[in-house]
C-alpha atoms as a PDB file:
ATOM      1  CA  UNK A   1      31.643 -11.475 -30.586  1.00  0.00           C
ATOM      2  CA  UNK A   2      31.299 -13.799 -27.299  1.00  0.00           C
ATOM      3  CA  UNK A   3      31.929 -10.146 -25.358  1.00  0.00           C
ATOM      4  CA  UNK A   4      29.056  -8.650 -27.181  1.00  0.00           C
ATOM      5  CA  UNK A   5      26.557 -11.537 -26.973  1.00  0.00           C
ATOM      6  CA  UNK A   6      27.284 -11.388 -22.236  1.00  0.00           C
ATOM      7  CA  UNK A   7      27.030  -7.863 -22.712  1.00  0.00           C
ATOM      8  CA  UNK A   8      23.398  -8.151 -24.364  1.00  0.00           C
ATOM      9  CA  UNK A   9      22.655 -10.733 -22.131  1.00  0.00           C
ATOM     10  CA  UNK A  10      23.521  -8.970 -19.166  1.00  0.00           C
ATOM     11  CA  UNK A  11      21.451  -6.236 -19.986  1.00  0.00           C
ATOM     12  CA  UNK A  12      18.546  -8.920 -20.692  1.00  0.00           C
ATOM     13  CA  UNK A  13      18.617  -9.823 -17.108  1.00  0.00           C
ATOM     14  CA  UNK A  14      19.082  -6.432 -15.592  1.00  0.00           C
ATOM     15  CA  UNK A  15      16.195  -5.412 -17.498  1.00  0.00           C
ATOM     16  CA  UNK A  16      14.099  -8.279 -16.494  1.00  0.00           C
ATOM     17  CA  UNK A  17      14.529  -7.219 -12.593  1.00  0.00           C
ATOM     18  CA  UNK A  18      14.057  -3.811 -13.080  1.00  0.00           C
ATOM     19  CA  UNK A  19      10.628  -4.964 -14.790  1.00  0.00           C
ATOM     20  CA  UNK A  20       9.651  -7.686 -12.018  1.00  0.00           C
ATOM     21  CA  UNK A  21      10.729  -5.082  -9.035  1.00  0.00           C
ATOM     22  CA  UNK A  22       8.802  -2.304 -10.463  1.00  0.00           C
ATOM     23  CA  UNK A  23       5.448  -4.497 -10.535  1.00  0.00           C
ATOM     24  CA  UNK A  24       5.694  -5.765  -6.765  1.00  0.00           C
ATOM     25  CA  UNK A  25       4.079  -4.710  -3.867  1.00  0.00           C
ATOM     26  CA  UNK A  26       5.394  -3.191  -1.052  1.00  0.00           C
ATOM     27  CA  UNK A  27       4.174  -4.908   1.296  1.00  0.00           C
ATOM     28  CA  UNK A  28       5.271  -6.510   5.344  1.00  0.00           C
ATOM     29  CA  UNK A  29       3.034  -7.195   7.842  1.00  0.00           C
ATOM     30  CA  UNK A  30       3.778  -8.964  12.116  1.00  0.00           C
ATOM     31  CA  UNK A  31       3.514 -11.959  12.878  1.00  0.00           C
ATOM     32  CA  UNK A  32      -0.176 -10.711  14.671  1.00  0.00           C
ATOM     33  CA  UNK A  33      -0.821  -8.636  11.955  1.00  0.00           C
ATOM     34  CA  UNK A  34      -1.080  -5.530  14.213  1.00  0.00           C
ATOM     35  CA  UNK A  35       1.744  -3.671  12.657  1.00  0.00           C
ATOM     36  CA  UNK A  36       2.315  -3.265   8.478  1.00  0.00           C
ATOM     37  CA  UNK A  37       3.106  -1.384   5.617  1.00  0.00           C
ATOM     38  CA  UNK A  38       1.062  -1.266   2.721  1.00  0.00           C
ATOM     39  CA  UNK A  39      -0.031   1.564   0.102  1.00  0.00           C
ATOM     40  CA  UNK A  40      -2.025   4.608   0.896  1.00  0.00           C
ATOM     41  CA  UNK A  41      -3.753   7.166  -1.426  1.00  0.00           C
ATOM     42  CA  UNK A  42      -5.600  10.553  -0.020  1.00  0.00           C
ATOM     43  CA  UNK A  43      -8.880  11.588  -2.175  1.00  0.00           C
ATOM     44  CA  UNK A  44      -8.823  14.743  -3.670  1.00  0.00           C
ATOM     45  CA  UNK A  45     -11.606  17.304  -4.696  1.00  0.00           C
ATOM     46  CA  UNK A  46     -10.338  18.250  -8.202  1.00  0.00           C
ATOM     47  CA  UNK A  47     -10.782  15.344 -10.833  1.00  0.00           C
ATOM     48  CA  UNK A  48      -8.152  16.323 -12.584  1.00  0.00           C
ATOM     49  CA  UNK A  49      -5.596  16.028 -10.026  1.00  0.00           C
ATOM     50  CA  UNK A  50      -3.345  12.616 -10.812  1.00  0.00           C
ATOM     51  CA  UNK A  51      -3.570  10.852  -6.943  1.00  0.00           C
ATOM     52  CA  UNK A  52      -0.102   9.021  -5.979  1.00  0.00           C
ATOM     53  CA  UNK A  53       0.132   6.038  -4.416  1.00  0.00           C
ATOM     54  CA  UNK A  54       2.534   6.184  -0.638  1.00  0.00           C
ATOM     55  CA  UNK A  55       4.371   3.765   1.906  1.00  0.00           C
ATOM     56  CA  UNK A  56       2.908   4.257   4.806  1.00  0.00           C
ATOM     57  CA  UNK A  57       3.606   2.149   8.489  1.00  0.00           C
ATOM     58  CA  UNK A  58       0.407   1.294  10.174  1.00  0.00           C
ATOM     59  CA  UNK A  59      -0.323  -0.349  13.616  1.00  0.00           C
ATOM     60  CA  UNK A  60      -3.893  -1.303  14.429  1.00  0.00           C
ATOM     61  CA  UNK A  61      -5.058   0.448  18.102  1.00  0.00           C
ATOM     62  CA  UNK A  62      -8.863  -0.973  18.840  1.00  0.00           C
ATOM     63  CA  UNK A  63     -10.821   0.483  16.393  1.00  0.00           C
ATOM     64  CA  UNK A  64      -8.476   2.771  14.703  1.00  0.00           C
ATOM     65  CA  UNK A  65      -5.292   2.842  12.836  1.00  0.00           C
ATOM     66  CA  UNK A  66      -1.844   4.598  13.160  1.00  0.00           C
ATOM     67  CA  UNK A  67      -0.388   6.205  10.632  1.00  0.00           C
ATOM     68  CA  UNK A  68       3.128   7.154  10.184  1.00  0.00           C
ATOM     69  CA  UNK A  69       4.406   7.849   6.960  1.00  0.00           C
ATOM     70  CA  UNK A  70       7.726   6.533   5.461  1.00  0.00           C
ATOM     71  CA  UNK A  71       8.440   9.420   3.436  1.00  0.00           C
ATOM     72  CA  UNK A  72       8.193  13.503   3.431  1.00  0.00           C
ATOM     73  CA  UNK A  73       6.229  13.091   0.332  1.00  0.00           C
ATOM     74  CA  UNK A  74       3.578  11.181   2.343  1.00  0.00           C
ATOM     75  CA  UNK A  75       3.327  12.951   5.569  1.00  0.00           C
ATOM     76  CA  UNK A  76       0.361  14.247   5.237  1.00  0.00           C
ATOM     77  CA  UNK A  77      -1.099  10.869   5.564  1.00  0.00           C
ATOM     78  CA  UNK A  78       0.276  10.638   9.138  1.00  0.00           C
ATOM     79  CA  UNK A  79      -2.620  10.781  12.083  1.00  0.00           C
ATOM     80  CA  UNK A  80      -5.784   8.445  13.859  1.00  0.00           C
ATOM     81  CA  UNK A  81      -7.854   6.796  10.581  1.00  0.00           C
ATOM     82  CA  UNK A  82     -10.712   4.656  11.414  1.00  0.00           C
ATOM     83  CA  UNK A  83     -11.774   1.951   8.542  1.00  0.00           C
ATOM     84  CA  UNK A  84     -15.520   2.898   6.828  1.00  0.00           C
ATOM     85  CA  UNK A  85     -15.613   0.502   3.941  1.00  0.00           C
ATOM     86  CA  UNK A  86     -13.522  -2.734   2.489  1.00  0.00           C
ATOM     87  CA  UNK A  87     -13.690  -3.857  -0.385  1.00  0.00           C
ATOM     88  CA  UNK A  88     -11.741  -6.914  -3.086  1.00  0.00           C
ATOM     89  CA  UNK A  89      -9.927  -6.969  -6.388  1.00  0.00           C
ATOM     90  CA  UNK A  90      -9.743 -10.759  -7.118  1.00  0.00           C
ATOM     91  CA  UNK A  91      -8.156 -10.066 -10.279  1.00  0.00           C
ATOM     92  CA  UNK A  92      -5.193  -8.119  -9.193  1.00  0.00           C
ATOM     93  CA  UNK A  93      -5.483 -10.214  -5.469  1.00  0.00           C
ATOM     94  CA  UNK A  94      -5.794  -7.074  -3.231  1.00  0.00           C
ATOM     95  CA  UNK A  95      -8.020  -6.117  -0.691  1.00  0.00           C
ATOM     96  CA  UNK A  96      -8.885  -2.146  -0.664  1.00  0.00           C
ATOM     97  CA  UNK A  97     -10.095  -0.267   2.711  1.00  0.00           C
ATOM     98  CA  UNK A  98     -11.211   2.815   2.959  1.00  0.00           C
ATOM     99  CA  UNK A  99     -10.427   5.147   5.614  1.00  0.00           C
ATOM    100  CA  UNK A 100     -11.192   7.936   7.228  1.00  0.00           C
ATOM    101  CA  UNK A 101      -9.453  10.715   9.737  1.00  0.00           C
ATOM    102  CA  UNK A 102     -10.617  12.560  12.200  1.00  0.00           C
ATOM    103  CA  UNK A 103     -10.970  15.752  10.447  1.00  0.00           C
ATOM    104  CA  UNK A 104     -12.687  13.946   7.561  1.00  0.00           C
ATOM    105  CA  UNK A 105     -10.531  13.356   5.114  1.00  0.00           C
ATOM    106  CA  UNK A 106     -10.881   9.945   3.537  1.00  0.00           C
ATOM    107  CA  UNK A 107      -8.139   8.034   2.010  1.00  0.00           C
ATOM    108  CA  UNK A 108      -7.665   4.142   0.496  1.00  0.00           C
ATOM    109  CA  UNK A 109      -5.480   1.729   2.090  1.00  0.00           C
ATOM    110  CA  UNK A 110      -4.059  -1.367  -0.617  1.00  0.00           C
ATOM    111  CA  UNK A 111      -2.912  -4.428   0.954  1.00  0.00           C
ATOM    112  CA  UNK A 112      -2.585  -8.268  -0.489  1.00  0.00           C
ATOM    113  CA  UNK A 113      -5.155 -10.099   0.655  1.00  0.00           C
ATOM    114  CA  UNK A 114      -3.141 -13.199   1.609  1.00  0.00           C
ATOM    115  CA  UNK A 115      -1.770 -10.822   4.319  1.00  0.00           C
ATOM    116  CA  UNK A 116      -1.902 -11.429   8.087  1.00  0.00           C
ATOM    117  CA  UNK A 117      -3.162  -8.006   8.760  1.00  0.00           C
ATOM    118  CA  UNK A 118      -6.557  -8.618   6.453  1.00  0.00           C
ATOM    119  CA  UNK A 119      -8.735  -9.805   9.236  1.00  0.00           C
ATOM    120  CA  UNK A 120      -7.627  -7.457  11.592  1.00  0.00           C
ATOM    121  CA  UNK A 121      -9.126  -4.966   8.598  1.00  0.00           C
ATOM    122  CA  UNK A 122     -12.158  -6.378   8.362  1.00  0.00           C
ATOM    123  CA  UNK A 123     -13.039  -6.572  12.112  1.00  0.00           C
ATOM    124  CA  UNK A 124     -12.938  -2.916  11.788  1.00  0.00           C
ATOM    125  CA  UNK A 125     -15.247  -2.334   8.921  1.00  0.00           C
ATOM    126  CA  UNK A 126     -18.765  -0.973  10.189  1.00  0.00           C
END
């Protein structure tokens, strides 16, 4: 019986980390805040297209950012993206930018916004 009850329990936990890990947020940022990794998500034209969220490693460069992606999946986010528009989600505590490349595609960056890299952001914002 005592076997059964450490087995359940076990279980218990390991589903309790799986649940916690799934809900954080990628997220690491430098000491200066000039190079992170955060979330990225490229618009799309059709509505009905469901819009992924990707790791992506960015280093601020003056006024814009470099991209590299993390993944295959995500390398179409790599290139020069210059920030158009910020904006905050108090409830969820992140801090949403909106980018744009330089053949005019736009795309969302989704950081914390206790994160070092935040005013660096919002210098760049127009």
């Amino acid at each position: 019986m005592s076997n059964v009850l450490s087995s359940l329990a076990f279980m218990a936990v390991i589903g309790l980390l799986a649940y916690v890990g799934w809900g954080l947020e990628p997220h690491w940022a430098s000491k200066d805040g000039v190079k992170f990794i955060c979330r990225m998500q490229e618009y799309s034209d059709d509505p009905g297209q469901r819009l992924r969220w990707h790791d992506v490693k960015v280093k601020v460069d003056a006024s814009e950012l470099l991209v590299s992606a993390r993944a295959r999946k995500s390398s179409a986010l790599r290139g020069v993206w210059k920030v158009v528009g910020a904006v905050s989600i108090d409830e969820k505590n992140r801090r949403l930018y909106e980018v744009r490349s330089t053949n005019d595609v736009s795309a969302t960056l989704r950081v914390p916004q206790s994160s070092r890299c935040v005013p660096l952001l919002d210098r760049l914002v127009p």
